[in-house]
Protein backbone atom coordinates (compact mmCIF):
# COMPACT_ATOMS: atom_id res chain seq x y z
CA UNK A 1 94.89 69.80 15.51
CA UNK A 2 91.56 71.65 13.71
CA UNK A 3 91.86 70.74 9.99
CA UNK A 4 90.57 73.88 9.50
CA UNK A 5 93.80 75.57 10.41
CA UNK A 6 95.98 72.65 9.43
CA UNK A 7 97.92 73.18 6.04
CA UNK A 8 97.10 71.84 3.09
CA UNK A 9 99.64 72.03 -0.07
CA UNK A 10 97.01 71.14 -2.56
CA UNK A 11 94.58 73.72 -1.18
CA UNK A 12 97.51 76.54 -1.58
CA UNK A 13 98.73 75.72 -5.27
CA UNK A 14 95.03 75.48 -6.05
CA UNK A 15 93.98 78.81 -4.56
CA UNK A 16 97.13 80.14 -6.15
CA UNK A 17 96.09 78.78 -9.58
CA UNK A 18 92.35 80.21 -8.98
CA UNK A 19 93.58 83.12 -7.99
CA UNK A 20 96.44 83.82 -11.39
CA UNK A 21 93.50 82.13 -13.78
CA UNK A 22 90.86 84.77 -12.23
CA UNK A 23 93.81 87.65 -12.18
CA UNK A 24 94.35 86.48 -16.06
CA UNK A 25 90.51 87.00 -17.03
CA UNK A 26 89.67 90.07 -15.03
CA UNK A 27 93.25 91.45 -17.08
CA UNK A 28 91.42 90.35 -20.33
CA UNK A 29 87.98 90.85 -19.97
CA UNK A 30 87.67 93.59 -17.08
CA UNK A 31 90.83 95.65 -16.64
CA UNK A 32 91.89 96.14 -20.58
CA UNK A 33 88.14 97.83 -21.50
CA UNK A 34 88.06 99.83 -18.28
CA UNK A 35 91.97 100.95 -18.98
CA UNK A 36 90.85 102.30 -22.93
CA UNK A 37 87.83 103.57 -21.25
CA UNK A 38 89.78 105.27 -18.49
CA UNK A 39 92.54 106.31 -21.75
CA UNK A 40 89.29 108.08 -23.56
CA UNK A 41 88.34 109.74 -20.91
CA UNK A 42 91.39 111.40 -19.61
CA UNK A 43 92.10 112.33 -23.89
CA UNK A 44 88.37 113.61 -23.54
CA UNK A 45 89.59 115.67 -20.68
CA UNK A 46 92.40 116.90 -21.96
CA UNK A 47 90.73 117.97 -25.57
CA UNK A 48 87.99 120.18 -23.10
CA UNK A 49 91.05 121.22 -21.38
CA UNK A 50 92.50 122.62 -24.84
CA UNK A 51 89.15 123.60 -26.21
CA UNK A 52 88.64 125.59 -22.83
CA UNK A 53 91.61 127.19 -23.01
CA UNK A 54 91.17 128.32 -26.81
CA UNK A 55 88.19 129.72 -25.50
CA UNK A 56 88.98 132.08 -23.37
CA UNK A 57 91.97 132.93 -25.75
CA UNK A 58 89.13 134.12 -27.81
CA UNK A 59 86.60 135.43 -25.71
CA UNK A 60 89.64 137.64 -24.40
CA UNK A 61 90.55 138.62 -27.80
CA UNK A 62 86.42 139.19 -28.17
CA UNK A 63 86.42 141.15 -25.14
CA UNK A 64 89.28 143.34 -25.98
CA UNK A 65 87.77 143.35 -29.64
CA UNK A 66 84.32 144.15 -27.99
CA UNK A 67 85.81 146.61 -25.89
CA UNK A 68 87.11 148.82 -28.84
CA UNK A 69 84.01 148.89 -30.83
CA UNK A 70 81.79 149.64 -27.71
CA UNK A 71 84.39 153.07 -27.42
CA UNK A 72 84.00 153.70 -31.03
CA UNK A 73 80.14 153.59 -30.60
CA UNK A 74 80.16 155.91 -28.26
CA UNK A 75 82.20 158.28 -30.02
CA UNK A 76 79.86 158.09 -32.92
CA UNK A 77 77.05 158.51 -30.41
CA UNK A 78 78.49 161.28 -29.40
CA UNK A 79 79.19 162.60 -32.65
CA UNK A 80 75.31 161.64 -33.98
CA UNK A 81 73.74 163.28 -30.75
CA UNK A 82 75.75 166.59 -31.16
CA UNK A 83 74.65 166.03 -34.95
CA UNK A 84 70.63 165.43 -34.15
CA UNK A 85 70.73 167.94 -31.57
CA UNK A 86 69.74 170.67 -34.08
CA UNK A 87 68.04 168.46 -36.45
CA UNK A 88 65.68 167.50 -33.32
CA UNK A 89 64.99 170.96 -32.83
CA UNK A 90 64.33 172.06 -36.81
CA UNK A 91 62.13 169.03 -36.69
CA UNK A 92 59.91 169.84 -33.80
CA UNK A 93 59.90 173.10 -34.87
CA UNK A 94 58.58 171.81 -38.39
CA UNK A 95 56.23 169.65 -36.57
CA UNK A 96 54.97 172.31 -34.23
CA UNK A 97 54.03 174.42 -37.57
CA UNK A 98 52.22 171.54 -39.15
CA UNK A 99 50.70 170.57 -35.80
CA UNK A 100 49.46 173.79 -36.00
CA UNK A 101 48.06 173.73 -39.64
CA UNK A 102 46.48 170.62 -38.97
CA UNK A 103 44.73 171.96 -35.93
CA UNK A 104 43.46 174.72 -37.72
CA UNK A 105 42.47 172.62 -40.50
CA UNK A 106 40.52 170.54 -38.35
CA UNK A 107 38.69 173.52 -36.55
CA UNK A 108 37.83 175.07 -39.58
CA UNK A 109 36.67 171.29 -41.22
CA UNK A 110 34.30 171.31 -37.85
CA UNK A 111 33.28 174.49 -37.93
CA UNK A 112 32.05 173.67 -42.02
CA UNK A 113 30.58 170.53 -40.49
CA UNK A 114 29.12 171.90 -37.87
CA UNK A 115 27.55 174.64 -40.55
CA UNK A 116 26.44 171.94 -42.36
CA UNK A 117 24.83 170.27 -39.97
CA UNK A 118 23.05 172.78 -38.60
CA UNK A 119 22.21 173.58 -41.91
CA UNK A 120 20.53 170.17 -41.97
CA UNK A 121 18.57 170.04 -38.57
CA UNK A 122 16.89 173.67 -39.46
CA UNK A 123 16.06 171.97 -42.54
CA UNK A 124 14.78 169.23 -41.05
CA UNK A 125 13.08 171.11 -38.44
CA UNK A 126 11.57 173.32 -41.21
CA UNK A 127 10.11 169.84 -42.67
CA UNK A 128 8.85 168.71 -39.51
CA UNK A 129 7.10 172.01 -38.21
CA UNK A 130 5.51 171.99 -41.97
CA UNK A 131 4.37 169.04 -41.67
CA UNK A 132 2.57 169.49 -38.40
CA UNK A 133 1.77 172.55 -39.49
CA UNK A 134 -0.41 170.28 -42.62
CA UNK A 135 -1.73 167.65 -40.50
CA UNK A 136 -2.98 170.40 -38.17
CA UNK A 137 -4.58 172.59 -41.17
CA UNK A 138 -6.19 169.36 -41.62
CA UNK A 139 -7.72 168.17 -38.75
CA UNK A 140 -9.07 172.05 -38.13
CA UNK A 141 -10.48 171.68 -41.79
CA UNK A 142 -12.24 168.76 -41.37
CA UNK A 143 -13.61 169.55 -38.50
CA UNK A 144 -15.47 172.17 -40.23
CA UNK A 145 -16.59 169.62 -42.77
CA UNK A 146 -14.34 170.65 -46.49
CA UNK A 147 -12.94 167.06 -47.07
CA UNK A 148 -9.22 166.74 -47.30
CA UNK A 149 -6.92 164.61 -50.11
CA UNK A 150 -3.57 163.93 -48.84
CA UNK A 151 -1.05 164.28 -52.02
CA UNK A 152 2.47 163.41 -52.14
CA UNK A 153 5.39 166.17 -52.46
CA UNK A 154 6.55 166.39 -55.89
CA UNK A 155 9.99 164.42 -54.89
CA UNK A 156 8.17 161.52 -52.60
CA UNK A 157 6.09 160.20 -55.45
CA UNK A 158 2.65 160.25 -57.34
CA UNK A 159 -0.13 161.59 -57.11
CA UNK A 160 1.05 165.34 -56.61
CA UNK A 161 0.35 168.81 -57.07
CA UNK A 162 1.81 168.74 -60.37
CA UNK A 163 -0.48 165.66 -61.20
CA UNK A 164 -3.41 167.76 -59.59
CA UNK A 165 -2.95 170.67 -61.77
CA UNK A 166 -2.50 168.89 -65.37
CA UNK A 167 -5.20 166.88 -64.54
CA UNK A 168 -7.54 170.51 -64.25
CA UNK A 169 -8.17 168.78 -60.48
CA UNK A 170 -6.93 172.49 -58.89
CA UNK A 171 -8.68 175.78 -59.10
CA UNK A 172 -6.89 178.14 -56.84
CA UNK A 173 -3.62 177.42 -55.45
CA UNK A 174 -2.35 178.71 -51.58
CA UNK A 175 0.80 178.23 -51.19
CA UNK A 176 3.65 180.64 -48.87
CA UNK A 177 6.86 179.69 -50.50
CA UNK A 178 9.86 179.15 -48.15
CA UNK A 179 12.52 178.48 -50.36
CA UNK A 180 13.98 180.42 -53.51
CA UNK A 181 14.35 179.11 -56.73
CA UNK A 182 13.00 177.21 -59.33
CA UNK A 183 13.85 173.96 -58.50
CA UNK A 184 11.76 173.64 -55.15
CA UNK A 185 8.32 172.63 -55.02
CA UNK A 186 6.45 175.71 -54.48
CA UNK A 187 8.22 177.05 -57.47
CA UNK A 188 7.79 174.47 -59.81
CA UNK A 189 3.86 174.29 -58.56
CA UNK A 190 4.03 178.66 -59.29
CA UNK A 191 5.49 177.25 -62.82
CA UNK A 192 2.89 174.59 -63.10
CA UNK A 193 0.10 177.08 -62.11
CA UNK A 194 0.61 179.89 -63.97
CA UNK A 195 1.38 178.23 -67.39
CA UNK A 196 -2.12 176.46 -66.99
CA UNK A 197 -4.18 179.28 -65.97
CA UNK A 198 -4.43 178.83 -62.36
CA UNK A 199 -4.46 181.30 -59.85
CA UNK A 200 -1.77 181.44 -57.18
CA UNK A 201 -1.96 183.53 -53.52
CA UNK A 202 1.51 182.92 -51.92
CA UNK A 203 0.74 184.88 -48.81
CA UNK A 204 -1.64 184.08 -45.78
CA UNK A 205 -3.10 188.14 -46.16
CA UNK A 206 -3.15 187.69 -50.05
CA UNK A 207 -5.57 184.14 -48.89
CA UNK A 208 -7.69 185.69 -46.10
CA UNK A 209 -8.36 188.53 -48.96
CA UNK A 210 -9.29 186.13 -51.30
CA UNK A 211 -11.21 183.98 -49.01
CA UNK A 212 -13.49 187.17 -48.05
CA UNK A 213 -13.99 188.04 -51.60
CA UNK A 214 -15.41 185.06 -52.48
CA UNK A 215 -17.88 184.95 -49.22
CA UNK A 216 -18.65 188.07 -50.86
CA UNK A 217 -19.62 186.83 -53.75
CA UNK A 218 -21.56 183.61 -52.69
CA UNK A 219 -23.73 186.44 -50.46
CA UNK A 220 -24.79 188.58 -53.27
CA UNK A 221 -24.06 190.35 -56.15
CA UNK A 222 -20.96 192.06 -56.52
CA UNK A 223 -21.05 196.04 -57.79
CA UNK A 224 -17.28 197.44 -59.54
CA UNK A 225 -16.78 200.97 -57.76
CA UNK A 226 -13.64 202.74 -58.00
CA UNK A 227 -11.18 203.22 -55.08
CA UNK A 228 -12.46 207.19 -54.79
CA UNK A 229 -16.09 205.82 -54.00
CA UNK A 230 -14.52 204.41 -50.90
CA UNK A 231 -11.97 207.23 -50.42
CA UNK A 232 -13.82 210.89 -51.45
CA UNK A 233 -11.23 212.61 -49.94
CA UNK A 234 -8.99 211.83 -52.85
CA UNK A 235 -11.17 213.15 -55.39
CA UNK A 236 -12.05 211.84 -58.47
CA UNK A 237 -9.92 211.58 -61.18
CA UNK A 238 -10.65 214.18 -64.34
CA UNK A 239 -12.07 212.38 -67.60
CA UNK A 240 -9.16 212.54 -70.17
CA UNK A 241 -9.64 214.68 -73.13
CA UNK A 242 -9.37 213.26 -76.86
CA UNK A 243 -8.25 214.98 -79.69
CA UNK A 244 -8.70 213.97 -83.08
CA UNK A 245 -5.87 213.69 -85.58
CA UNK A 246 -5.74 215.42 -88.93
């Protein structure tokens, strides 16, 4: 007979031993740990089973509760709407009349700037053609040989007309004012001229007259006749007669 199939007491009642001493230790050491851990887990389970179940206890309640104030809202929607309804048309009608004062506000602020402005570019063109106007006088004056001095206006700096004219440095003064008013420069060289004895032309006619009189006088000698001399047809004027006084 195969002793592998043969029985053997010994072999049985040790298995059987192996066998209850393993049983024992996997009881001990194995089965008790995974039996609390198995006991944790299902209380685990059922405390998210309770905690789920308060949940929706209270989102339900929430919902309802949610529900309620989400009717009440719109009822005070309602109620605020119908309420704005003519406040929102007061206040674009209020805003439509400031809108409007604003606008005209602002055209009439650019219309004063735009004054203003133009104001300043015909000023400044005014400058700008009298200057050229200078440096052309100028160059046409030195070509025909009278030296020029270039002076500063009274408001750029030193030296100027002013300077010119205390100094006894000016005999004759032609100037065509453009402005009015004491405070500009042709007026305060008028003031200048005049309260130092200086003759003044302020017109180009008045300057071509007194240009020609004094050619005339550099030609020859200069004879005093009265206006009639040149004029007969007015007659002359009858010598006044004097009486004496008692």
């Amino acid at each position: 007979m195969n002793t592998l199939v043969q029985p053997d007491p010994g072999l049985y009642i040790w298995t059987i031993v192996t066998f209850l001493v393993l049983l024992a230790a996997l009881a001990k050491f194995a089965w008790r740990p995974l039996l609390e851990a198995l006991d944790r887990r299902q209380d685990m389970i059922r405390q998210s089973l309770d905690d789920a179940h308060k949940a929706k206890q209270e989102l339900e309640r929430l919902n309802v509760e949610s529900q309620r104030i989400l009717a009440a809202a719109r009822t005070e929607a309602d109620e605020i709407l119908s309420n704005t309804r003519s406040d929102a048309n007061r206040f674009r009608e209020e805003l439509k009349q400031k809108a409007q004062a604003e606008a005209a506000g602002i055209v009439k602020n650019a219309e004063r700037q735009i004054e203003l402005e133009t104001a300043r570019a015909l000023q400044q063109i005014r400058t700008e053609a009298v200057d050229i106007s200078v440096a052309i006088a100028s160059k046409l004056l030195e070509r025909n040989g009278i030296k020029i001095r270039a002076i500063h206006k009274i408001a750029e700096g030193r030296p100027n007309a002013i300077d010119l004219i205390i100094n006894k440095e000016i005999d004759l003064i032609i100037n065509t004012p453009m402005g009015k008013g004491g405070k500009t420069d042709e007026g305060r060289i008028r003031a200048f001229a005049v309260s130092h004895g200086i003759h003044v032309v302020t017109s180009i006619a008045g300057a071509q007259a007194a240009v020609q009189g004094i050619e005339a006088i550099l030609r020859k000698k200069t004879d005093v006749h009265a206006l009639q001399d040149y004029h007969p047809q007015y007659g002359h004027p009858k010598p006044a007669r004097s009486e004496a006084l008692v």
